[in-house]
Protein backbone atom coordinates (compact mmCIF):
# COMPACT_ATOMS: atom_id res chain seq x y z
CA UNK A 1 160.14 10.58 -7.90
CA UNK A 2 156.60 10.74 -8.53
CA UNK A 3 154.09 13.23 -6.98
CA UNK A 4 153.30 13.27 -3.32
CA UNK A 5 149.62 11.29 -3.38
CA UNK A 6 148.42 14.27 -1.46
CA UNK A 7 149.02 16.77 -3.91
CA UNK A 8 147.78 14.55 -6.68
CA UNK A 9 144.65 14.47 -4.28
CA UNK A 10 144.49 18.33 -3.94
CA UNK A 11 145.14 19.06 -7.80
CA UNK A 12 142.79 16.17 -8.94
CA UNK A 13 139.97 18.59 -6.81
CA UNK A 14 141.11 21.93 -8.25
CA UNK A 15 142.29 22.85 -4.43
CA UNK A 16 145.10 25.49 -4.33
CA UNK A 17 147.40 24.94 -1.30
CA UNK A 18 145.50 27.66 0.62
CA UNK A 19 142.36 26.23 0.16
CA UNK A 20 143.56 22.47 1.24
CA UNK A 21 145.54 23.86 4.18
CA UNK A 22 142.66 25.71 5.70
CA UNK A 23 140.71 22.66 5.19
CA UNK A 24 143.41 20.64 7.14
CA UNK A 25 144.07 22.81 9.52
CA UNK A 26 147.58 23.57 8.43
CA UNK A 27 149.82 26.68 6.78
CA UNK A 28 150.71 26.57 2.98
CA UNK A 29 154.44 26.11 3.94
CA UNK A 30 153.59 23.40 5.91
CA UNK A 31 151.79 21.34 3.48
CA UNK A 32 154.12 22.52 0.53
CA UNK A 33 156.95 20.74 2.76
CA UNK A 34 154.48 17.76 2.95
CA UNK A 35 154.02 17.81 -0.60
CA UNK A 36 157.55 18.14 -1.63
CA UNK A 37 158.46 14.90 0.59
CA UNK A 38 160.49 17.61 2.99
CA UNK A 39 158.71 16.93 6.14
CA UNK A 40 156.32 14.57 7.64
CA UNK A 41 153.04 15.14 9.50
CA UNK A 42 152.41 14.67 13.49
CA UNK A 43 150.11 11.80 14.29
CA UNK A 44 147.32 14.15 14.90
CA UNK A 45 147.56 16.44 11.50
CA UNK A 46 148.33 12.63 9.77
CA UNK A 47 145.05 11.04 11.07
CA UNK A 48 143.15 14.03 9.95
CA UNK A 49 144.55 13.92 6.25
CA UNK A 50 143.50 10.44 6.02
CA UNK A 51 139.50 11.19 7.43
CA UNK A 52 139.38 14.19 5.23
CA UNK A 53 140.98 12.44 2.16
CA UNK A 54 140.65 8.54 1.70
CA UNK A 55 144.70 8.46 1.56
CA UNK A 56 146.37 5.91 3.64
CA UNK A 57 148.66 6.70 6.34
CA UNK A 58 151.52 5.02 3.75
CA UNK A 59 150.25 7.63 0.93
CA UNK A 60 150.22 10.46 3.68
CA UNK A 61 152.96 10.09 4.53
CA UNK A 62 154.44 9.55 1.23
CA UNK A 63 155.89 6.29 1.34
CA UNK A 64 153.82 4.92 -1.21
CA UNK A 65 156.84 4.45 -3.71
C-alpha cells in the first residue's frame, strides 16, 4: 500500500508529526493512526486537513488508492 497522501504532504514540507499535529490541532498518536490508514478523522478535524493542506477529502481520508 502506498503512503497515506497526508504524510507524503507532511514529509514533502520537512514537518515532523509534532509539528503537523500542532498545526492541525491534533496529538502525534492521533495523526500517526491517520497516517498509518488505522483510523479516520471526524468531519470537523477532516475539513480542517483539507483548508490547511490542498488534500481532498478522498486523499484525507486515504482512499485515494
Amino acid at each position: 500500500m502506498n503512503e497515506h497522501p497526508l504524510r507524503t504532504w507532511r514529509i514533502d514540507r520537512r514537518m515532523t508529526l509534532k509539528t503537523a499535529g500542532k498545526m492541525l490541532g491534533m496529538s502525534v498518536s492521533q495523526l500517526c493512526e491517520i497516517e498509518r490508514r488505522n483510523a479516520k478523522p471526524s468531519a470537523e478535524r477532516a475539513a480542517l486537513i483539507m483548508r490547511t493542506t490542498g488534500l481532498s477529502i478522498e486523499q484525507v481520508l486515504g482512499q485515494d488508492h
